[in-house]
PDB file of N, CA and C in Angstrom:
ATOM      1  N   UNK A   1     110.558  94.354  82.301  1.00  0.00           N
ATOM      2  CA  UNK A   1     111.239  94.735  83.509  1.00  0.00           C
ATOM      3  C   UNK A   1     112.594  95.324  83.128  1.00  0.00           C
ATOM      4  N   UNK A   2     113.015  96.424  83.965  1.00  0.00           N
ATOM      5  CA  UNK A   2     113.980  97.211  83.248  1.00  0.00           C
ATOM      6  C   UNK A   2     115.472  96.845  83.737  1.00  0.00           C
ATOM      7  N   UNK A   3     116.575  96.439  82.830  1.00  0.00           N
ATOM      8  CA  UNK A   3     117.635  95.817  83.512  1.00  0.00           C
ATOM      9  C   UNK A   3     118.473  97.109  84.277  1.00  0.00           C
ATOM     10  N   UNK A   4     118.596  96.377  85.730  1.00  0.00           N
ATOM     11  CA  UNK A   4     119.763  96.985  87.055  1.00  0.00           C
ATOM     12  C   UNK A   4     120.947  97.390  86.614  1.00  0.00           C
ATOM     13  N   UNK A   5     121.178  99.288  86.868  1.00  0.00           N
ATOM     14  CA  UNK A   5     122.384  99.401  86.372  1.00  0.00           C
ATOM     15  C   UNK A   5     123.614  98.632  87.727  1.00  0.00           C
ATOM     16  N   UNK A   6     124.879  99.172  87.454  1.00  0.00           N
ATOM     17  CA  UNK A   6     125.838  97.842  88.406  1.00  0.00           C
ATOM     18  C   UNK A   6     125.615  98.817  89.665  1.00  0.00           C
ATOM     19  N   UNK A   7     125.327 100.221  89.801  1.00  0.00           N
ATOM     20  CA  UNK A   7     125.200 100.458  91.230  1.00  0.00           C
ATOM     21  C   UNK A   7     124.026  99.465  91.855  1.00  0.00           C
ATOM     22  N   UNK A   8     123.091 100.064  91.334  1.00  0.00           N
ATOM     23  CA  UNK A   8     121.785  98.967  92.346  1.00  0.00           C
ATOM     24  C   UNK A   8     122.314  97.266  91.938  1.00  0.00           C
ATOM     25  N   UNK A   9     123.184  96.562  91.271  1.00  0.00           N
ATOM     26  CA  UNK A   9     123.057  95.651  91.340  1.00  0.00           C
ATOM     27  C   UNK A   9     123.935  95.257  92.683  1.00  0.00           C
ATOM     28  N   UNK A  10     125.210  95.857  92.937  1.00  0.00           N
ATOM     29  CA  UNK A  10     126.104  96.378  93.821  1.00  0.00           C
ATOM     30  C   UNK A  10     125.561  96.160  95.155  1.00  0.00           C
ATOM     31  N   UNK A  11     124.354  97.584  95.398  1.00  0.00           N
ATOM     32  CA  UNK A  11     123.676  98.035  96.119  1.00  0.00           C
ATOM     33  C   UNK A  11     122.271  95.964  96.887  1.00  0.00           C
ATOM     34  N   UNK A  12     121.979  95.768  95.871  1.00  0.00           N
ATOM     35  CA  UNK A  12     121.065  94.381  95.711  1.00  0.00           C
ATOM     36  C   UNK A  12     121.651  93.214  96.135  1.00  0.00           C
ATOM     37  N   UNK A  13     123.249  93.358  95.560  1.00  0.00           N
ATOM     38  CA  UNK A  13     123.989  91.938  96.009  1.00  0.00           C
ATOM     39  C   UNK A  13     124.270  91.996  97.222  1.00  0.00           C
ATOM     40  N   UNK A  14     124.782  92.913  97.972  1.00  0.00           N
ATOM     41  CA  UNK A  14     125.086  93.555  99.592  1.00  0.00           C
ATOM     42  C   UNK A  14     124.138  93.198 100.293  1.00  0.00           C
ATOM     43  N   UNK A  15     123.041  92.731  99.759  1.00  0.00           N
ATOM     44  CA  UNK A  15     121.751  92.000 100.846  1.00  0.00           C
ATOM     45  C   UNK A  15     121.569  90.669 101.123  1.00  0.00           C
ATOM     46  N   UNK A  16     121.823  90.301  99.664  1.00  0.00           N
ATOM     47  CA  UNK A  16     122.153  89.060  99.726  1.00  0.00           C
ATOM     48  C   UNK A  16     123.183  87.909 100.229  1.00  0.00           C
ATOM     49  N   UNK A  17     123.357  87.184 101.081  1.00  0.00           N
ATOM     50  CA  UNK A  17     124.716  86.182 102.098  1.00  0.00           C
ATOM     51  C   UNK A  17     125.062  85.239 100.550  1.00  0.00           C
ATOM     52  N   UNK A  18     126.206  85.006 100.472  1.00  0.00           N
ATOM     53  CA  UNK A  18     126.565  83.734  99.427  1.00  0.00           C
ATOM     54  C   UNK A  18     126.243  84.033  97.776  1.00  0.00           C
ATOM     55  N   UNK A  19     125.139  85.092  97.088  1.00  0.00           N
ATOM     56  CA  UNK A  19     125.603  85.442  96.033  1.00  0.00           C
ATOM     57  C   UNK A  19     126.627  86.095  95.558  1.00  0.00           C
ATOM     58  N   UNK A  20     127.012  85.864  94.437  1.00  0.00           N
ATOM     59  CA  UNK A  20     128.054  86.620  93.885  1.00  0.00           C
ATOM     60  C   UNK A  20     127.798  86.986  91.991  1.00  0.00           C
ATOM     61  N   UNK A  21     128.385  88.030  92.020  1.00  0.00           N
ATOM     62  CA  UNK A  21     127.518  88.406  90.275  1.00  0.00           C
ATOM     63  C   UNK A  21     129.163  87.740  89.388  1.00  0.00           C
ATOM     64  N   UNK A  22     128.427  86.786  88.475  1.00  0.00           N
ATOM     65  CA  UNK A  22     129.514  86.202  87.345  1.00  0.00           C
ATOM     66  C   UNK A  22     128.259  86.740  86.214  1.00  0.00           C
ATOM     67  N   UNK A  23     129.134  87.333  85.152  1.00  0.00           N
ATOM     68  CA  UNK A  23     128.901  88.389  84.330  1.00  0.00           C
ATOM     69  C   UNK A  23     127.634  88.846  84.244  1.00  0.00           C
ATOM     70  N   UNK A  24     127.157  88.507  83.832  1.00  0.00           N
ATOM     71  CA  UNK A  24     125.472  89.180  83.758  1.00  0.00           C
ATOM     72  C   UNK A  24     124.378  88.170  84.733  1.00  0.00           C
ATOM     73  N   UNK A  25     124.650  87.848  85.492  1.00  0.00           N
ATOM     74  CA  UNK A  25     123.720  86.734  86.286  1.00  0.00           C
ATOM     75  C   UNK A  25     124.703  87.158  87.847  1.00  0.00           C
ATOM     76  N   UNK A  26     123.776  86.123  88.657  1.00  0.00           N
ATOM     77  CA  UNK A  26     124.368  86.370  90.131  1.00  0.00           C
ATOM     78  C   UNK A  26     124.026  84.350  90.179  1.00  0.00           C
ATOM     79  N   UNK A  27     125.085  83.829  91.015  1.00  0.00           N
ATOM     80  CA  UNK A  27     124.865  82.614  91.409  1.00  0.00           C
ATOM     81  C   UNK A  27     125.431  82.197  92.787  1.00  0.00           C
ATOM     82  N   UNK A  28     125.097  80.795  93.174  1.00  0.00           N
ATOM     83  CA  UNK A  28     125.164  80.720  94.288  1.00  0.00           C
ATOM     84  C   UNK A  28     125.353  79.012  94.584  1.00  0.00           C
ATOM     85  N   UNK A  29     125.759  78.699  95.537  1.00  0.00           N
ATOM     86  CA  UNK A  29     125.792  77.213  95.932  1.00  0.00           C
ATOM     87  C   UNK A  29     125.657  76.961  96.744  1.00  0.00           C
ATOM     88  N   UNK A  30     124.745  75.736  97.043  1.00  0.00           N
ATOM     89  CA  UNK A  30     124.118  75.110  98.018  1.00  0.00           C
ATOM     90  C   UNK A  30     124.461  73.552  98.267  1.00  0.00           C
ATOM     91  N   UNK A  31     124.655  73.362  99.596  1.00  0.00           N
ATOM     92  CA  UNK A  31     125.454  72.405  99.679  1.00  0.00           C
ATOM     93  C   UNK A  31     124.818  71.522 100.475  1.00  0.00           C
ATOM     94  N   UNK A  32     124.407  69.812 100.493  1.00  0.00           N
ATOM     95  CA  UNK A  32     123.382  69.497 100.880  1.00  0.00           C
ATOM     96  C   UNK A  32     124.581  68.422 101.690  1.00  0.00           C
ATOM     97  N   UNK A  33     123.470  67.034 101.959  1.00  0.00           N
ATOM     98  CA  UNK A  33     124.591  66.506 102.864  1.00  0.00           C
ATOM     99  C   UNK A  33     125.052  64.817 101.602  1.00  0.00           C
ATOM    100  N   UNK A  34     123.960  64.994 100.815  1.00  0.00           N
ATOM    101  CA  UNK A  34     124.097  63.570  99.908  1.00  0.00           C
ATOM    102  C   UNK A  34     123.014  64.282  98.158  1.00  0.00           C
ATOM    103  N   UNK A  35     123.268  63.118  97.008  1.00  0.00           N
ATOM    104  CA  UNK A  35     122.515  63.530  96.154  1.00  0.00           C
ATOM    105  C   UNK A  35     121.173  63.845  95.924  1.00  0.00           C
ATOM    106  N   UNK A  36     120.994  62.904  97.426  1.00  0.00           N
ATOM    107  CA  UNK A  36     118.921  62.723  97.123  1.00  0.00           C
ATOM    108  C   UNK A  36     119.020  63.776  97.757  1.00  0.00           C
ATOM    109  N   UNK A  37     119.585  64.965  99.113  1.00  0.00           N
ATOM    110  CA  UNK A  37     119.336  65.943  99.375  1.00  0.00           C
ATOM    111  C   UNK A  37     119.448  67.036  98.506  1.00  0.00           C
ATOM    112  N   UNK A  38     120.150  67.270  97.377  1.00  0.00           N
ATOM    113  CA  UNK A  38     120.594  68.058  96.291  1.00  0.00           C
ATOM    114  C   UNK A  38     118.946  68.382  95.317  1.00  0.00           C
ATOM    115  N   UNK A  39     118.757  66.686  95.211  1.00  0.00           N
ATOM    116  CA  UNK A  39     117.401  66.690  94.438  1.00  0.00           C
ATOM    117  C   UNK A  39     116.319  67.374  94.656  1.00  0.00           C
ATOM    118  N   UNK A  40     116.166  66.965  96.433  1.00  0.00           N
ATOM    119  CA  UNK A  40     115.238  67.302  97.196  1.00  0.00           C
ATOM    120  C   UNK A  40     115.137  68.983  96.758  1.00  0.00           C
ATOM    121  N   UNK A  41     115.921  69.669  97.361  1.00  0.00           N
ATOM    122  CA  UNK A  41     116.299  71.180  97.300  1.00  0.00           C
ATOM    123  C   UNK A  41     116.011  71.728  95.626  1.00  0.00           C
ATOM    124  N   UNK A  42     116.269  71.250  94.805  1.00  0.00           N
ATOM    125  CA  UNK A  42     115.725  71.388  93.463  1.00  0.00           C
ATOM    126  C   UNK A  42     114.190  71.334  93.129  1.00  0.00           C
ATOM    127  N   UNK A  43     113.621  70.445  94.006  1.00  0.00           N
ATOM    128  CA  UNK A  43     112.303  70.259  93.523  1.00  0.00           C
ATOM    129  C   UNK A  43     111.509  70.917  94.621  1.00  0.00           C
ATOM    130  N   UNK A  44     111.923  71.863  95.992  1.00  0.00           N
ATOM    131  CA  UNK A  44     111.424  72.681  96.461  1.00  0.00           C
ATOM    132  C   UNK A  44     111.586  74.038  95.877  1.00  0.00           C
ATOM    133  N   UNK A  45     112.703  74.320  94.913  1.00  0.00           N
ATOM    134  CA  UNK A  45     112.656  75.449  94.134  1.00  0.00           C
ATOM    135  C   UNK A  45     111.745  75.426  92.962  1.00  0.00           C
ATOM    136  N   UNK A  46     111.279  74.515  92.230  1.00  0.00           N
ATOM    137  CA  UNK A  46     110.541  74.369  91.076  1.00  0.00           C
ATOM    138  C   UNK A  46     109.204  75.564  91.501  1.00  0.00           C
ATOM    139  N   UNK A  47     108.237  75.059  92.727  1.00  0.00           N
ATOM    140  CA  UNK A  47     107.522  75.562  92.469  1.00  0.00           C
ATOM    141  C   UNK A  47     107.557  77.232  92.359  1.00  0.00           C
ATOM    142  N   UNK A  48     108.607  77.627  93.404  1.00  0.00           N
ATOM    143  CA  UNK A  48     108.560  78.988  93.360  1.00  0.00           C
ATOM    144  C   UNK A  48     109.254  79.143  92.447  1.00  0.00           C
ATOM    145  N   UNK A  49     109.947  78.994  91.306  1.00  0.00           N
ATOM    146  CA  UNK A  49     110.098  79.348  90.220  1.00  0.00           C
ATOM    147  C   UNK A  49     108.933  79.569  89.190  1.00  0.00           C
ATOM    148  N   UNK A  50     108.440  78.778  89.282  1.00  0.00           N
ATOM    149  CA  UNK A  50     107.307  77.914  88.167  1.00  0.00           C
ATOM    150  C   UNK A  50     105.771  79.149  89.189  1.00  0.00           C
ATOM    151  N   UNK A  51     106.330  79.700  90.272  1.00  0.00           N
ATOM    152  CA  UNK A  51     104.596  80.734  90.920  1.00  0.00           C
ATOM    153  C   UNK A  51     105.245  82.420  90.077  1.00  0.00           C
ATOM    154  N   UNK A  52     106.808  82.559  89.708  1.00  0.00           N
ATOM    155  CA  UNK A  52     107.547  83.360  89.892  1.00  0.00           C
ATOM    156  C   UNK A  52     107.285  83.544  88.191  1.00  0.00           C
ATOM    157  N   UNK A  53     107.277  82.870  87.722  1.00  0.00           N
ATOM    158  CA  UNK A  53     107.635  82.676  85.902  1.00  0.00           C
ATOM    159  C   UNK A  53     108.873  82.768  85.345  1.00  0.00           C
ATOM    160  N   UNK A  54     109.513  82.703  86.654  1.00  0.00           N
ATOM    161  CA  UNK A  54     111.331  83.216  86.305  1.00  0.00           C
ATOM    162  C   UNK A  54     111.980  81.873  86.498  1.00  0.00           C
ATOM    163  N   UNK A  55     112.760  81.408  85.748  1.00  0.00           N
ATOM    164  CA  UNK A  55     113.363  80.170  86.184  1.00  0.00           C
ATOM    165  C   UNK A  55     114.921  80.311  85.806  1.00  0.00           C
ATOM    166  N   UNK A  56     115.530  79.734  87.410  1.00  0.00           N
ATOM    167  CA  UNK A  56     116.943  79.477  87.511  1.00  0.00           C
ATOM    168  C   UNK A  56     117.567  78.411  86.368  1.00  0.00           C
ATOM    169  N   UNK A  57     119.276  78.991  85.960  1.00  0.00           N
ATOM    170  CA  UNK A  57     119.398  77.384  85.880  1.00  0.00           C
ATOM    171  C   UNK A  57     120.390  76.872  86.781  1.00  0.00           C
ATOM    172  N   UNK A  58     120.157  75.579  87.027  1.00  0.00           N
ATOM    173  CA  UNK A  58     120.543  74.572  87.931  1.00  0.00           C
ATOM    174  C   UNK A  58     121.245  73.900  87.617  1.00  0.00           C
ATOM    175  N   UNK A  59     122.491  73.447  88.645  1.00  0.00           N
ATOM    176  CA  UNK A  59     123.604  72.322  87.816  1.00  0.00           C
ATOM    177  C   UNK A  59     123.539  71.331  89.320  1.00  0.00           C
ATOM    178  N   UNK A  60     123.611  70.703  88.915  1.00  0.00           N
ATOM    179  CA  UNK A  60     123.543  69.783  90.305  1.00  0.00           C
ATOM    180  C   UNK A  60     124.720  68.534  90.361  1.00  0.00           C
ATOM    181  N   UNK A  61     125.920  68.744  91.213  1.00  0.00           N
ATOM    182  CA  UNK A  61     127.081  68.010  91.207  1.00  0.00           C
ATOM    183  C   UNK A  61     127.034  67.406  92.493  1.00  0.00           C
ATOM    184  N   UNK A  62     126.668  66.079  92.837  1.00  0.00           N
ATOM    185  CA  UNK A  62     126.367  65.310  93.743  1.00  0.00           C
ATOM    186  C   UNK A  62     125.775  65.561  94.860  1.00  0.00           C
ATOM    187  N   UNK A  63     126.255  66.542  95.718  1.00  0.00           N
ATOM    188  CA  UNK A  63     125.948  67.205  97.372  1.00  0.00           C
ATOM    189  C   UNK A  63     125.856  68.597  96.851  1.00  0.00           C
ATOM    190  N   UNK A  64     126.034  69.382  95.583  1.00  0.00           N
ATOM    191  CA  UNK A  64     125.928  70.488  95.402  1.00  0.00           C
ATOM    192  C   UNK A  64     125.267  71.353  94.336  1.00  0.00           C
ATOM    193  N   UNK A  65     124.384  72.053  94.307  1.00  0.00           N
ATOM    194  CA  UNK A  65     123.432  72.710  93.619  1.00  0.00           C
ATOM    195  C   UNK A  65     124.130  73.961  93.459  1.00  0.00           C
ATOM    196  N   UNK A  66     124.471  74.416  91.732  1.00  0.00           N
ATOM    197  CA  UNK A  66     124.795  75.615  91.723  1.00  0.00           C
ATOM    198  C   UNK A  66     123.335  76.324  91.315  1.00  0.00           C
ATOM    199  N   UNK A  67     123.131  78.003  91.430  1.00  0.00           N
ATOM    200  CA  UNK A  67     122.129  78.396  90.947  1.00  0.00           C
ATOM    201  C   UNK A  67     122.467  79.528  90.442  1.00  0.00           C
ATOM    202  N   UNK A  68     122.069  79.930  88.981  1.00  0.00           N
ATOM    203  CA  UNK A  68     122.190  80.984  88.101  1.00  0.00           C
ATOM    204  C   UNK A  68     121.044  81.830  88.159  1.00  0.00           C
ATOM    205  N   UNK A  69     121.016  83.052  88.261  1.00  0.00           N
ATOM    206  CA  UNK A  69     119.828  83.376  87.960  1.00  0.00           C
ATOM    207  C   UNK A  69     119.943  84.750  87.229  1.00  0.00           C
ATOM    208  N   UNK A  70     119.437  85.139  85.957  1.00  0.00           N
ATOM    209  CA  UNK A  70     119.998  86.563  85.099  1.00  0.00           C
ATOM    210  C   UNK A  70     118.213  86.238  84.234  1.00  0.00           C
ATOM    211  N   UNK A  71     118.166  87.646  84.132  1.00  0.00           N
ATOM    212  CA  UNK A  71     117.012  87.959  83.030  1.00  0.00           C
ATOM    213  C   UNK A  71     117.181  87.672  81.658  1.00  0.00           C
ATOM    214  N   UNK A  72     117.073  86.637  80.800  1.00  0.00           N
ATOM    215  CA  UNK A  72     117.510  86.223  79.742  1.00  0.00           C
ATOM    216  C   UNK A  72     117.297  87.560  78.375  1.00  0.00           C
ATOM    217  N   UNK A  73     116.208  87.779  78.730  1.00  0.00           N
ATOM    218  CA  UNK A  73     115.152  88.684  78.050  1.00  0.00           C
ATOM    219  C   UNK A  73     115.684  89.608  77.868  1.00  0.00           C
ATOM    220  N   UNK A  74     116.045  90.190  79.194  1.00  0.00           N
ATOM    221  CA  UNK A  74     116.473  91.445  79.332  1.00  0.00           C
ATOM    222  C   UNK A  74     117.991  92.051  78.978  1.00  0.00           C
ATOM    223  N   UNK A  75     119.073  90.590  78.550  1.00  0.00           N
ATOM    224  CA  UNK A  75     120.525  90.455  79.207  1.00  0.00           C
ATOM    225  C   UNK A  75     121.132  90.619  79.862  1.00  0.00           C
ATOM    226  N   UNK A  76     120.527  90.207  81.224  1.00  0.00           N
ATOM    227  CA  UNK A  76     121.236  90.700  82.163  1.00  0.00           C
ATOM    228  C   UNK A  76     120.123  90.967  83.919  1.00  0.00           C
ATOM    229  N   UNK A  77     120.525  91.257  84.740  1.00  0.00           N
ATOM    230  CA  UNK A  77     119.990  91.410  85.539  1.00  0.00           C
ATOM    231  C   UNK A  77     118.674  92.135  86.290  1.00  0.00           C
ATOM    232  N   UNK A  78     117.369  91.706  86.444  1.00  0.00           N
ATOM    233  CA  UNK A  78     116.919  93.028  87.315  1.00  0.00           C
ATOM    234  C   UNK A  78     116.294  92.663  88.361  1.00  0.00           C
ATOM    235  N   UNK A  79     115.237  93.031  89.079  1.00  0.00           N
ATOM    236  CA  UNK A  79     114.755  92.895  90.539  1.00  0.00           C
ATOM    237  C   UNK A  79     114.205  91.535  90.073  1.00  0.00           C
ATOM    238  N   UNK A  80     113.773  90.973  89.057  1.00  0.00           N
ATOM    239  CA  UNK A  80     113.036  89.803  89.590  1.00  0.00           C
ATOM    240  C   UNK A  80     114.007  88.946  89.957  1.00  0.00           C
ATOM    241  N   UNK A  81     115.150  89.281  89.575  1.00  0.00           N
ATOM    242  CA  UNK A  81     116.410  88.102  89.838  1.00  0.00           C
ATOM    243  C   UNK A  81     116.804  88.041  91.019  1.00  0.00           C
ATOM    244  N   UNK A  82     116.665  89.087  91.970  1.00  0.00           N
ATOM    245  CA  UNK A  82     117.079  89.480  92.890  1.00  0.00           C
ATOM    246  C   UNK A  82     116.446  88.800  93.901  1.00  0.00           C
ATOM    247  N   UNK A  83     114.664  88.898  93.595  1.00  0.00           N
ATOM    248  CA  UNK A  83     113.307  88.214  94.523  1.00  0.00           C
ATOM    249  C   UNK A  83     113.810  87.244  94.366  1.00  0.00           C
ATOM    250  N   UNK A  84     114.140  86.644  93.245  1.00  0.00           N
ATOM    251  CA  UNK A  84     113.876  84.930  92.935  1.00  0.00           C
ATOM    252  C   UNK A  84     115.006  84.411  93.987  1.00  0.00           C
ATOM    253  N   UNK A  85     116.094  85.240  93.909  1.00  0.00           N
ATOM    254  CA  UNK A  85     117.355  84.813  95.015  1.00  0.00           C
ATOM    255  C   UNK A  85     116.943  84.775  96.508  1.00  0.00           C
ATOM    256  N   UNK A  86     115.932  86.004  97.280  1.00  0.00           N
ATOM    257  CA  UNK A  86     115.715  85.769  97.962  1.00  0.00           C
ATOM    258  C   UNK A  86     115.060  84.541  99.190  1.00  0.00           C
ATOM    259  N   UNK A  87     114.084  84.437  97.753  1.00  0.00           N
ATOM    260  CA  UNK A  87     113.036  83.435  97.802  1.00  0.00           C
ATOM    261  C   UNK A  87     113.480  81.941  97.689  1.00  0.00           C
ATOM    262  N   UNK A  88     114.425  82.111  97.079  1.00  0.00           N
ATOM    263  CA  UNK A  88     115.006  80.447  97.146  1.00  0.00           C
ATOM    264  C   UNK A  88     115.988  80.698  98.606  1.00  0.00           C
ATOM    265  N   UNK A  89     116.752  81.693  98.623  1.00  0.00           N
ATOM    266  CA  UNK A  89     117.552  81.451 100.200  1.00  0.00           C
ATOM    267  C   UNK A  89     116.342  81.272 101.201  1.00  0.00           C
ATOM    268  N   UNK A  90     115.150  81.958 101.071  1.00  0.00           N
ATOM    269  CA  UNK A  90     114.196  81.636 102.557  1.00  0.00           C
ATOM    270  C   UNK A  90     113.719  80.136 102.325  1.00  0.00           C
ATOM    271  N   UNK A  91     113.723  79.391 101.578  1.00  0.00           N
ATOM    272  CA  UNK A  91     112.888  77.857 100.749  1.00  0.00           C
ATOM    273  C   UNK A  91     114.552  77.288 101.332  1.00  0.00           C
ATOM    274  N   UNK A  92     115.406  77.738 101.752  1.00  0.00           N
ATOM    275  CA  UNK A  92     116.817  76.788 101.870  1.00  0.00           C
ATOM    276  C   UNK A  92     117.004  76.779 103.025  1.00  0.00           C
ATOM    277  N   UNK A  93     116.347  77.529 103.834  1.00  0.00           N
ATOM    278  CA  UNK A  93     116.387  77.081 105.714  1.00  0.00           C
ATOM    279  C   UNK A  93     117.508  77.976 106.074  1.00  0.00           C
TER     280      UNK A  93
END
């Protein structure tokens, strides 16, 4: 998959509510109301990661889930990163 030059990434992030691009990845935070809700929200992303073959990484600080998501492969960004963002904001209500 071919990595997003910064217009279309530009153009990609402008769709997205709450991402923001930190250097070669785009991330995001999700804010739950306690830890077991944090968990919860983690293990509804697994599968669509795990249907996707693309996997976020995840930091999880009590009530809050950060999410990274960059093409490792590629260094850097391209559309699957973009789906995978979508797809976890529609899985987040």
């Amino acid at each position: 998959m071919a990595r997003l030059d910064e217009d279309e990434i530009a153009r990609r992030l402008s769709a997205l509510e709450g991402w923001a691009l930190e250097g070669n990845a785009i991330t995001k935070q999700f804010t739950g109301a306690d830890f077991a809700g944090s968990v919860e929200f983690v293990n509804r992303l697994a599968p669509i990661a795990e249907d996707m073959n693309h996997h976020p990484d995840l930091a999880i600080a009590w009530n809050t889930v950060t999410v990274t998501i960059s093409t490792h492969s590629e260094g850097g960004l391209t559309a699957l990163d973009f789906e995978l963002a979508g797809r976890i904001d529609a899985s987040a209500g």
